[in-house]
Protein backbone atom coordinates (compact mmCIF):
# COMPACT_ATOMS: atom_id res chain seq x y z
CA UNK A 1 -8.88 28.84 -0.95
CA UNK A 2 -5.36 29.03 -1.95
CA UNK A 3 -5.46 26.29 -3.29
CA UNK A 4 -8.68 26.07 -5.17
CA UNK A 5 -7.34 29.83 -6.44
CA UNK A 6 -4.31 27.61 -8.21
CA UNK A 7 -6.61 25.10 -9.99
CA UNK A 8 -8.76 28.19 -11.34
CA UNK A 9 -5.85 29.93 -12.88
CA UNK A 10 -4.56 26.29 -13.80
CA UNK A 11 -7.81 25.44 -15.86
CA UNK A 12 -7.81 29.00 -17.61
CA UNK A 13 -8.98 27.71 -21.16
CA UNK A 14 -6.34 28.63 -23.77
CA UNK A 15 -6.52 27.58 -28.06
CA UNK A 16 -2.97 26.44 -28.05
CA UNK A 17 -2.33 24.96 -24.71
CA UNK A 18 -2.60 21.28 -24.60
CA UNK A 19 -2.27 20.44 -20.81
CA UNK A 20 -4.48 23.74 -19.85
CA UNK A 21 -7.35 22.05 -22.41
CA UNK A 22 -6.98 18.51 -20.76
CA UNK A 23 -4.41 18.24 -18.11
CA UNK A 24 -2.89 15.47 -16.62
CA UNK A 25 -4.32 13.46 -13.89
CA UNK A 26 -2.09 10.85 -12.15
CA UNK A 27 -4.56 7.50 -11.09
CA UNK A 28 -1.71 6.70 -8.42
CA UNK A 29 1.18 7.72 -6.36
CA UNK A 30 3.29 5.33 -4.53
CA UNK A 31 6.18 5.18 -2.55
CA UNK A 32 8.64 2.39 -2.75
CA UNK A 33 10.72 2.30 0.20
CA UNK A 34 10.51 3.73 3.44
CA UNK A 35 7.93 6.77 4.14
CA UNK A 36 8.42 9.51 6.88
CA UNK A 37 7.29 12.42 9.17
CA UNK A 38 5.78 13.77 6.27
CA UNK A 39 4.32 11.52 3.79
CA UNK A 40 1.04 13.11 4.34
CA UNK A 41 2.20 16.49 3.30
CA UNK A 42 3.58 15.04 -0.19
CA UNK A 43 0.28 12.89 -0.64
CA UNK A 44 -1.73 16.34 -0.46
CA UNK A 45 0.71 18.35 -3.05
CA UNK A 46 0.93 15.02 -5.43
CA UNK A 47 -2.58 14.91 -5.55
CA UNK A 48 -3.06 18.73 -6.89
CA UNK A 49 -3.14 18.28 -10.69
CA UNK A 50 -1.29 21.26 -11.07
CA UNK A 51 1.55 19.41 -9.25
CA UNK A 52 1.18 16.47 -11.15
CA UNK A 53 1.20 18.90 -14.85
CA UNK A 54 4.41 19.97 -13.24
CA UNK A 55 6.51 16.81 -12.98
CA UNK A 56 4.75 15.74 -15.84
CA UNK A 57 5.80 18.78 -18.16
CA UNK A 58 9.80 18.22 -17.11
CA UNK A 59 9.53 14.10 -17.55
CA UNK A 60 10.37 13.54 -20.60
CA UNK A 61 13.36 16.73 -20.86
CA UNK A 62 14.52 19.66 -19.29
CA UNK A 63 12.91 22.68 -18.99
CA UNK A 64 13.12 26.41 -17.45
CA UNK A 65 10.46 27.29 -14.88
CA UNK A 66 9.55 29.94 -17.90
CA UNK A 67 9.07 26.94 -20.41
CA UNK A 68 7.00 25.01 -17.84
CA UNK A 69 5.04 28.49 -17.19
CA UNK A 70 5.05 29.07 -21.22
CA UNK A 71 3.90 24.87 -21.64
CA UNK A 72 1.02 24.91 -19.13
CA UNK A 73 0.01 28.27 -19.42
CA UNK A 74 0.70 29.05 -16.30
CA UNK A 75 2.49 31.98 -14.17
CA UNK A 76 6.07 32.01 -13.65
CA UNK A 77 5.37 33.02 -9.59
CA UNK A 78 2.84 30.03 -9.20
CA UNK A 79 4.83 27.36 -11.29
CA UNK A 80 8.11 28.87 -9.00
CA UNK A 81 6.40 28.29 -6.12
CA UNK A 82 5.78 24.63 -6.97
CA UNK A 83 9.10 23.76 -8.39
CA UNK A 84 10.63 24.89 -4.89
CA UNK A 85 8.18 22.27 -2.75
CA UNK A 86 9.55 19.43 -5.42
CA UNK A 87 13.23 20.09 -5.37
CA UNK A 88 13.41 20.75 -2.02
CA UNK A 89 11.30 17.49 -1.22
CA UNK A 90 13.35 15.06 -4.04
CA UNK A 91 10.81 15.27 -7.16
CA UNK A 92 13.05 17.03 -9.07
CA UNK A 93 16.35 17.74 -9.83
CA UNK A 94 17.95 21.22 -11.01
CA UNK A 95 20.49 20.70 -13.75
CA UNK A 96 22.35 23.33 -15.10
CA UNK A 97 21.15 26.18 -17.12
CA UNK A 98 18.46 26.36 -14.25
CA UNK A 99 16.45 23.47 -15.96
CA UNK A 100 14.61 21.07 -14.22
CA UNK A 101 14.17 17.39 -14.60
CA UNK A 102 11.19 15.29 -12.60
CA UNK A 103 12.98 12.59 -10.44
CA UNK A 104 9.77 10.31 -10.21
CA UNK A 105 8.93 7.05 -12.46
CA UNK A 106 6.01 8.05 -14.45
CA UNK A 107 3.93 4.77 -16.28
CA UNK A 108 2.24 6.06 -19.75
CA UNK A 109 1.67 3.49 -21.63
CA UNK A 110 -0.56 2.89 -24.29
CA UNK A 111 -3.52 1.02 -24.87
CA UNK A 112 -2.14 -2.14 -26.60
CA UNK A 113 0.88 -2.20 -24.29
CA UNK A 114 -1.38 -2.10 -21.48
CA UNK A 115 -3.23 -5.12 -22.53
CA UNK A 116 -0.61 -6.94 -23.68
CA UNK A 117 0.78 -6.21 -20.22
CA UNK A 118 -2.14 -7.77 -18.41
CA UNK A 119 -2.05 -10.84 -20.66
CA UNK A 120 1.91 -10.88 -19.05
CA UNK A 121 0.38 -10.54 -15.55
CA UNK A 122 -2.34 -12.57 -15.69
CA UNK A 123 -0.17 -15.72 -16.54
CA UNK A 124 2.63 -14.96 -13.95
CA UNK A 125 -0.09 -14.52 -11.48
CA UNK A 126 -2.11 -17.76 -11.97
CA UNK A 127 1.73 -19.80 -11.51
CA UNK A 128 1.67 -18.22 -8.08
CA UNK A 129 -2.04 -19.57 -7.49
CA UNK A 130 -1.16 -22.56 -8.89
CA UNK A 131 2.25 -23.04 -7.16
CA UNK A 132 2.38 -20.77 -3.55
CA UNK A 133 -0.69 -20.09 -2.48
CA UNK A 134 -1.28 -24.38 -1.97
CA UNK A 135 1.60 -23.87 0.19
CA UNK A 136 -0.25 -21.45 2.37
CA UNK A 137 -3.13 -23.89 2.70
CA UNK A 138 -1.43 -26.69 3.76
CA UNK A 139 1.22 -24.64 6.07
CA UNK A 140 1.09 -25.33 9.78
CA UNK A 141 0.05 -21.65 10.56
CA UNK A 142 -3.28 -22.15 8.60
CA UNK A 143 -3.77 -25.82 9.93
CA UNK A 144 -3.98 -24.57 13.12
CA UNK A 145 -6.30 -22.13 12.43
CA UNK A 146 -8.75 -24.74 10.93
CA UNK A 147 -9.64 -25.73 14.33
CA UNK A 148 -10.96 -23.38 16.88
CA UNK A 149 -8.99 -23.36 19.93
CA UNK A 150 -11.30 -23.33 22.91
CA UNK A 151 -10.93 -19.67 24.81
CA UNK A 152 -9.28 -21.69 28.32
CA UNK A 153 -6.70 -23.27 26.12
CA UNK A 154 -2.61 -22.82 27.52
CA UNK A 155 -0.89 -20.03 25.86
CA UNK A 156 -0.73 -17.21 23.72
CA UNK A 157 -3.71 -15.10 22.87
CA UNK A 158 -5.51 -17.78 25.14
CA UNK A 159 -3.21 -17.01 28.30
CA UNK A 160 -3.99 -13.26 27.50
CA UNK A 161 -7.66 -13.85 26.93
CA UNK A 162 -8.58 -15.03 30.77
CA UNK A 163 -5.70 -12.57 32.22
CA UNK A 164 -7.45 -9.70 30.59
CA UNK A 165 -10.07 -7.29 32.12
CA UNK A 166 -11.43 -5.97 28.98
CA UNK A 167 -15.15 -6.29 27.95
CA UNK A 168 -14.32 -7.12 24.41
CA UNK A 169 -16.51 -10.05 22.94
CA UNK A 170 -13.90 -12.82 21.41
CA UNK A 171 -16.10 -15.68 22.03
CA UNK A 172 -16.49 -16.69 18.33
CA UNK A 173 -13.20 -14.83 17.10
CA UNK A 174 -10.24 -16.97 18.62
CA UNK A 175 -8.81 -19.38 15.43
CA UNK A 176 -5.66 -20.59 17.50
CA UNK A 177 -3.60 -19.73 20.18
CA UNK A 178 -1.79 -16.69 18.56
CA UNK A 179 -4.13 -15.64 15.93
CA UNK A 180 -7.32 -13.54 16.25
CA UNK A 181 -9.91 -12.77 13.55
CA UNK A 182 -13.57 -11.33 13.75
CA UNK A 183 -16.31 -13.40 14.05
CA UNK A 184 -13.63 -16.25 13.19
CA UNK A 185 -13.63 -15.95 9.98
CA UNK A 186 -11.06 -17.87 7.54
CA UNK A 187 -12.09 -16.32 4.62
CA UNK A 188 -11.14 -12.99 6.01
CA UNK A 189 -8.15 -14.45 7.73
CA UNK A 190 -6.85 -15.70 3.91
CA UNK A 191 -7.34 -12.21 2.21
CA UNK A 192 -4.79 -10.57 4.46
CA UNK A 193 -2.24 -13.52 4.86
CA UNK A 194 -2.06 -14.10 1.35
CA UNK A 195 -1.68 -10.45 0.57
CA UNK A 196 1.10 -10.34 3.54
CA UNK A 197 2.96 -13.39 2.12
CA UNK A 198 3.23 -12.60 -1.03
CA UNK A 199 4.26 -9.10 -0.41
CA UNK A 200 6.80 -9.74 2.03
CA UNK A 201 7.90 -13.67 1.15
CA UNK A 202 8.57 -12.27 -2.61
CA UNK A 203 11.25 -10.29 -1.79
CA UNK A 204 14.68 -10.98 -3.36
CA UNK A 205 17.38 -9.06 -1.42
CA UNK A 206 19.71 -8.96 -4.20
CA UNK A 207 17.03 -6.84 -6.11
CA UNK A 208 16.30 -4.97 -3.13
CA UNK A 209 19.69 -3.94 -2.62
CA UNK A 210 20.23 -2.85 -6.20
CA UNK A 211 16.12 -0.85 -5.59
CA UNK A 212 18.36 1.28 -3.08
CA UNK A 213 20.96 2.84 -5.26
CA UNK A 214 18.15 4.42 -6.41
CA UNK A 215 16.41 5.70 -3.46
CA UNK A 216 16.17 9.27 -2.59
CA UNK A 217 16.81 10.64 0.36
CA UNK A 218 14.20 12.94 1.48
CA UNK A 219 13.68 15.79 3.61
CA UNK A 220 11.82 13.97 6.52
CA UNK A 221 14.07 11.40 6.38
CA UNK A 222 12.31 8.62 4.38
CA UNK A 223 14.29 7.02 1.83
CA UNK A 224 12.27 5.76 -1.30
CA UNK A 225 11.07 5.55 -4.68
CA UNK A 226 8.12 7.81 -5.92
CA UNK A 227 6.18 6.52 -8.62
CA UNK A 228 2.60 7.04 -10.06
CA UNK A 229 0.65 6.33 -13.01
CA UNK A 230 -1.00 8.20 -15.66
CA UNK A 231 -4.97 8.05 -15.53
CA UNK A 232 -5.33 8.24 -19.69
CA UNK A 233 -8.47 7.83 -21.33
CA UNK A 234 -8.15 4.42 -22.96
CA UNK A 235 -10.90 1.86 -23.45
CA UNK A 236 -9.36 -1.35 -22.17
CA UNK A 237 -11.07 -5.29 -22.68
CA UNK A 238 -10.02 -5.24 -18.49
CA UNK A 239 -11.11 -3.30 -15.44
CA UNK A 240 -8.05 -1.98 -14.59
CA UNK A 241 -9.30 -0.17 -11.68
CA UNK A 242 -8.99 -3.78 -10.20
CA UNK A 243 -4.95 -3.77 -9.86
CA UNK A 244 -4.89 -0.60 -8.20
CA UNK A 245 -3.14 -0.04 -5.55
CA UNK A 246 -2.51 2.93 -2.97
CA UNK A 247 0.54 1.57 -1.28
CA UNK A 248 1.93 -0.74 1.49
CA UNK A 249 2.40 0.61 5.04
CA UNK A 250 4.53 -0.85 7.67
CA UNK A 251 3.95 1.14 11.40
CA UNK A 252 6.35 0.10 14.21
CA UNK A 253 6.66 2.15 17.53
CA UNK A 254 10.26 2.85 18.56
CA UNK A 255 8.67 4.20 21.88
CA UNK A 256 7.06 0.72 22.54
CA UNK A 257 9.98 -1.14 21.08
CA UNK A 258 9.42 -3.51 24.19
CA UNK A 259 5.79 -4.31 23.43
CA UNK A 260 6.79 -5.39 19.76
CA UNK A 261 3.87 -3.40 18.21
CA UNK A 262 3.82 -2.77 14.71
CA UNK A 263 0.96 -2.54 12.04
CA UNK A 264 0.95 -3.66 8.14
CA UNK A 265 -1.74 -2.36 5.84
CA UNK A 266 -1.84 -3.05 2.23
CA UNK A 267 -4.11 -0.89 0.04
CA UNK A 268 -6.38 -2.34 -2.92
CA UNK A 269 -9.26 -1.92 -5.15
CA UNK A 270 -10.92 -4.56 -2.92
CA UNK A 271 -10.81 -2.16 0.56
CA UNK A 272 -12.97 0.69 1.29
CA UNK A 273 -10.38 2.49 3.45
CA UNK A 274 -11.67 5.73 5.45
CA UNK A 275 -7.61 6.91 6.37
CA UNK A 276 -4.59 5.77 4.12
CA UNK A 277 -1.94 7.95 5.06
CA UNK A 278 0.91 7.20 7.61
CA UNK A 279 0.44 9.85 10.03
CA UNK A 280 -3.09 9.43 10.49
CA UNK A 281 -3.17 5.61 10.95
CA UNK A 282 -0.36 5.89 13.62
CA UNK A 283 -2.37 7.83 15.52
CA UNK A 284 -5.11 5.84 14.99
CA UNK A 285 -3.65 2.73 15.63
CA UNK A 286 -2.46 4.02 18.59
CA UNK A 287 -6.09 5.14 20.24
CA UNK A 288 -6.58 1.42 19.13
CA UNK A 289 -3.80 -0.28 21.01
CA UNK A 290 -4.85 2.15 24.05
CA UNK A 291 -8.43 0.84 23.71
CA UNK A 292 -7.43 -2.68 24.26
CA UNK A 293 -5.88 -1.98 27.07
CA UNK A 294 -8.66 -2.28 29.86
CA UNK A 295 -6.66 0.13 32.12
CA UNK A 296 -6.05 2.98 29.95
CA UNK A 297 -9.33 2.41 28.15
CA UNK A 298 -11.56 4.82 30.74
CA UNK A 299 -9.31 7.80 29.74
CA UNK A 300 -10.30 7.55 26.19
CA UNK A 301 -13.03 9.93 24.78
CA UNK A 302 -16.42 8.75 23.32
CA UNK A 303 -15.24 10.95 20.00
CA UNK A 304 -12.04 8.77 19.48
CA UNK A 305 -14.13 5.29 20.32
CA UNK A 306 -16.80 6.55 18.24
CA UNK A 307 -13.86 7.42 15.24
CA UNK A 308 -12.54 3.78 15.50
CA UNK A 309 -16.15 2.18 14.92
CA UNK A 310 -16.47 4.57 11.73
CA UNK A 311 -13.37 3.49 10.49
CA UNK A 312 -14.18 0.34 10.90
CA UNK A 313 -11.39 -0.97 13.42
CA UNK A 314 -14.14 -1.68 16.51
CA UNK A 315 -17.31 -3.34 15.27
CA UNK A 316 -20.72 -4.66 17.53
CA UNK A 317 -20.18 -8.55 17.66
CA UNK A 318 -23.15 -10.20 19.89
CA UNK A 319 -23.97 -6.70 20.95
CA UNK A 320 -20.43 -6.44 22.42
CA UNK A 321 -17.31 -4.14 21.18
CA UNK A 322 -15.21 -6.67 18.81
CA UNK A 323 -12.08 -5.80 17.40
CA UNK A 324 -12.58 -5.57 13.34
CA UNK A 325 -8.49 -6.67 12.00
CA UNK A 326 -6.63 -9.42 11.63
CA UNK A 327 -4.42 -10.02 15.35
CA UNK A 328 -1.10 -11.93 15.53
CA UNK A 329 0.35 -12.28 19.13
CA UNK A 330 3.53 -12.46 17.41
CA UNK A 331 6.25 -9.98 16.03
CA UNK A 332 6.05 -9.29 12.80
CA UNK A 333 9.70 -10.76 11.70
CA UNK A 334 8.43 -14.01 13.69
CA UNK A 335 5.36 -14.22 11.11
CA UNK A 336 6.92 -13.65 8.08
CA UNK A 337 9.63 -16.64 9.16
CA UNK A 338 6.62 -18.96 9.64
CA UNK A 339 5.04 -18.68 6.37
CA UNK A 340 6.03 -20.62 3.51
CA UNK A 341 9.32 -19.91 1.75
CA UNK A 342 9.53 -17.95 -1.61
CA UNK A 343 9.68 -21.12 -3.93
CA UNK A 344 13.23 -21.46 -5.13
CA UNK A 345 11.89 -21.67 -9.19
CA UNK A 346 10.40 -18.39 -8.68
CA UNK A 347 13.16 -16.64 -8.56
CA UNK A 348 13.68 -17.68 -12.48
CA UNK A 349 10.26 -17.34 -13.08
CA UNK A 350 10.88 -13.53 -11.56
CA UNK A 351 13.52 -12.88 -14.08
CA UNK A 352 11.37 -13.78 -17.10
CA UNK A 353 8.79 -11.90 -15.89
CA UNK A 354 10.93 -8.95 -15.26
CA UNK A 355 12.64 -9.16 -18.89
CA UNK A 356 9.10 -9.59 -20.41
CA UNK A 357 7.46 -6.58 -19.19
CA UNK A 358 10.73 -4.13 -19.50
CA UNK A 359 11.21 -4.84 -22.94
CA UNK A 360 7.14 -4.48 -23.90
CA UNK A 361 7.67 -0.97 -21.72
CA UNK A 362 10.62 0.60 -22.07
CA UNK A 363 10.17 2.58 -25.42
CA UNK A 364 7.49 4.10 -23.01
CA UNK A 365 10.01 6.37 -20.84
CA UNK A 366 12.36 8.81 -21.32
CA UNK A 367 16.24 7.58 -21.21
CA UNK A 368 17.22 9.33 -18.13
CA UNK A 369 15.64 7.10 -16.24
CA UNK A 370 16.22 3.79 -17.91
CA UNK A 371 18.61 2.34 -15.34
CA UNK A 372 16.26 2.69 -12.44
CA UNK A 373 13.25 1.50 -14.88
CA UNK A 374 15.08 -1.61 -15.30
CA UNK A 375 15.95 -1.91 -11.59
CA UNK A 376 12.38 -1.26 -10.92
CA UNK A 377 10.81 -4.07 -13.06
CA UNK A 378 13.14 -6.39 -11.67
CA UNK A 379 10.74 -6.70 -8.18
CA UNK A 380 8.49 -8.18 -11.14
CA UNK A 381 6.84 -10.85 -8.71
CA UNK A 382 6.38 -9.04 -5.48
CA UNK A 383 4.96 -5.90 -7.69
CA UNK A 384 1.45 -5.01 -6.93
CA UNK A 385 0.62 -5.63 -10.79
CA UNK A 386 0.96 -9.58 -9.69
CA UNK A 387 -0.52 -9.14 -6.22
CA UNK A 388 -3.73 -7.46 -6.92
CA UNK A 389 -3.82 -10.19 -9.93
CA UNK A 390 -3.87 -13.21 -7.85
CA UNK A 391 -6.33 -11.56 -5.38
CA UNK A 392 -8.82 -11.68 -8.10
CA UNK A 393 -8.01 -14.93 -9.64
CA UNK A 394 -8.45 -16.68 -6.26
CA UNK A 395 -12.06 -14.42 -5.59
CA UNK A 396 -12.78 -16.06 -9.22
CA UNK A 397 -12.08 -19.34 -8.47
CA UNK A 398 -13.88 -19.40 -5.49
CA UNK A 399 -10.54 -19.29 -2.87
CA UNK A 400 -11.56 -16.23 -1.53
CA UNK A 401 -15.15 -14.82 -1.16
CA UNK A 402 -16.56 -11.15 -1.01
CA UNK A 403 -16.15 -9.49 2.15
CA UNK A 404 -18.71 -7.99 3.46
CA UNK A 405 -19.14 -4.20 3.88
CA UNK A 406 -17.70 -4.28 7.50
CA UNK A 407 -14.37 -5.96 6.30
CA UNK A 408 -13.38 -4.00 3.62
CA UNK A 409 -12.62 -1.32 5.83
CA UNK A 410 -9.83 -3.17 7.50
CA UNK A 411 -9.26 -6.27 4.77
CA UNK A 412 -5.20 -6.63 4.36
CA UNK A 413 -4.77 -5.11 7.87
CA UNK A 414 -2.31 -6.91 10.73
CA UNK A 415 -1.65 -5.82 13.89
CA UNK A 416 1.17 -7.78 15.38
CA UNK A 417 0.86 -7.71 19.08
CA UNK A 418 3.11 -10.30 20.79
CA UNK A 419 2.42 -10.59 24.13
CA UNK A 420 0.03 -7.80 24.48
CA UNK A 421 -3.41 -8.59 25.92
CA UNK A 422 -6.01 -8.82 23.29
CA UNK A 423 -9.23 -7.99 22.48
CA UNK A 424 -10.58 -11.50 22.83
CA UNK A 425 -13.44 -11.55 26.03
């Protein structure tokens, strides 16, 4: 109730007060970097719009915890209480005089900008369909998977498959000897490598490196970026709900360092994701990993098995238990090195990209944070703005097809299992 008691006194009508009238809302809140022990904690107080009024009221300039009180129309206590969970946490910074400055990159642009923006994306995006994603479907890794590897071939998944004692049905999921996919479909296969690749493949480590100056150091340990996006009222010739995003996980288990377990999960408008945060997809990755396991499977109760259908990671395949995700029985350092290379003209066709859209922007935020803006745009091409773009160019031209309801809950989801035994019997 606590909460709900802070949004009443937050939406107290006032004549004068433009943010108590209409406050507000961010669309998004990302993290660019590494996320920690607590990530779910700051996606609950992010979300709160009266958090969100907050870092939005000390954006642009400093201000007193009595001007942000006296701007939002809101008590000195409650904003106080506030401003201690974002200093203490790395979303703001306390500068002298006792004013505070918000330490996140806020995007609020306007309507033209925004479309002009998308015209921007939109061409950069259809190079990379033009120009990398041929490279995925002609690469090795996908030729292989064009032809079904018979469930008593030699090695890999296969040699897994007939040591295995668990019931899972994989007689129609097996692509090759290291890859697994439900009911053996490509098409689902293709959403979440091409997502993967071009996340992962588009990285340039010199812009990387210069992204870290700029990460904060937070209480839990992660080290990152925070970033979100201002949900304005603008009528737009686009659906701009469609380049979305709600982050990029990476799992790995230090405890099971030995088993080479780790879990990517990439979060669009195309997905219809039932948990997004970090904590609670460890844990339930981790019920999942114990489920494939035939011996620990019996100690497992029907609540969790009956959790990992609804969330779509278990699903009936010929009446039999199938797993619902993409499986690679290899590291996830070993996949990345077999898929094709970032194209060396890219990295020119990053920097134009980059300079294009910071220069259209930048009269858009304040000049305190221009130096990480411009650090920022530089990861122009491996930005979700260009990802979620070529997703929908290739469902337009017919490269990738709907998914059905069952595989949205776990589309742009890899488990990378090498050597573990897999849910293929």
């Amino acid at each position: 109730m606590y909460y709900l008691n802070q949004l009443d006194k937050f939406f107290m009508i006032n004549n004068t007060g433009l943010y108590a009238m209409k406050p507000v809302r961010f669309s998004s809140i990302e993290f660019l970097g590494s996320t920690g022990s607590d990530w779910h904690k700051f996606d609950f107080n992010l979300s709160k719009i009266l958090t969100q009024n907050v870092l939005y009221a000390a954006y642009h300039e400093p201000k007193t915890i009595k001007e942000i009180s006296e701007f939002l129309f809101v008590q000195t206590d409650i904003i106080e209480e506030e401003i201690e969970f974002l200093e203490n946490n790395g979303f703001m910074d306390r500068l002298a005089g006792n004013k505070f400055l918000t330490k996140i990159l806020i995007h609020d642009l306007t309507a033209d900008i925004c479309e002009e923006r998308h015209r921007i994306y939109m061409k950069y995006a259809k190079i990379v369909c033009e120009k990398y994603v041929p490279l995925i479907l002609n690469s090795s890794f996908y030729k292989a998977c064009l032809v079904r590897t018979p469930p008593n071939g030699a090695d890999g998944i296969n040699a897994s498959l007939r040591n295995s004692q668990t019931h899972l049905s994989l007689d129609s999921c097996l692509l090759s000897n290291s890859v697994y996919t439900p009911e053996n479909d490509l098409n689902f296969l293709l959403w979440s490598v091409i997502t993967f690749a071009c996340s992962q493949k588009f990285n340039i480590p010199e812009i990387n490196d210069n992204l870290q100056k700029y990460y904060t150091k937070r209480n839990d340990g992660s080290e990152n970026i925070a970033y979100a996006s201002i949900n304005n009222d603008i009528n737009l010739s686009f659906n701009n709900e469609c380049y979305k995003t709600f982050g990029e996980l990476i799992i790995r288990y230090p405890e099971q360092e030995a088993k080479n377990l780790s879990l990517w999960q990439y979060n669009t408008f195309y997905d219809d994701r039932l948990e997004t945060n970090s904590r609670g997809l460890s844990m339930l990755y981790q019920y999942f990993d114990t489920y494939l396991n035939s011996t620990s499977r019996d100690r497992m109760t029907p609540r969790t098995v009956e959790s990992m259908f609804y969330r779509g990671l278990l699903t009936k395949h010929n009446e039999k238990a199938c797993a619902n995700l993409l499986i690679i029985d290899k590291s996830m350092n070993e996949f990345i090195n077999i898929l094709p290379d970032f194209p060396k003209e890219f990295i020119q066709l990053n920097h134009k990209l980059a300079e294009e859209t910071f220069n259209l922007c930048k009269s858009q935020y304040p000049s305190h944070i221009n130096d990480l803006n411009y650090a920022y745009f530089q990861k122009a091409i491996s930005s979700s703005e260009i990802i979620t773009r070529v997703l929908d160019l290739l469902q337009k031209d017919g490269t990738l097809k709907p998914l059905t309801e069952s595989q949205k809950k776990t589309v742009n989801m890899i488990m990378f299992a090498k050597n573990q035994v897999c849910p293929l019997q």
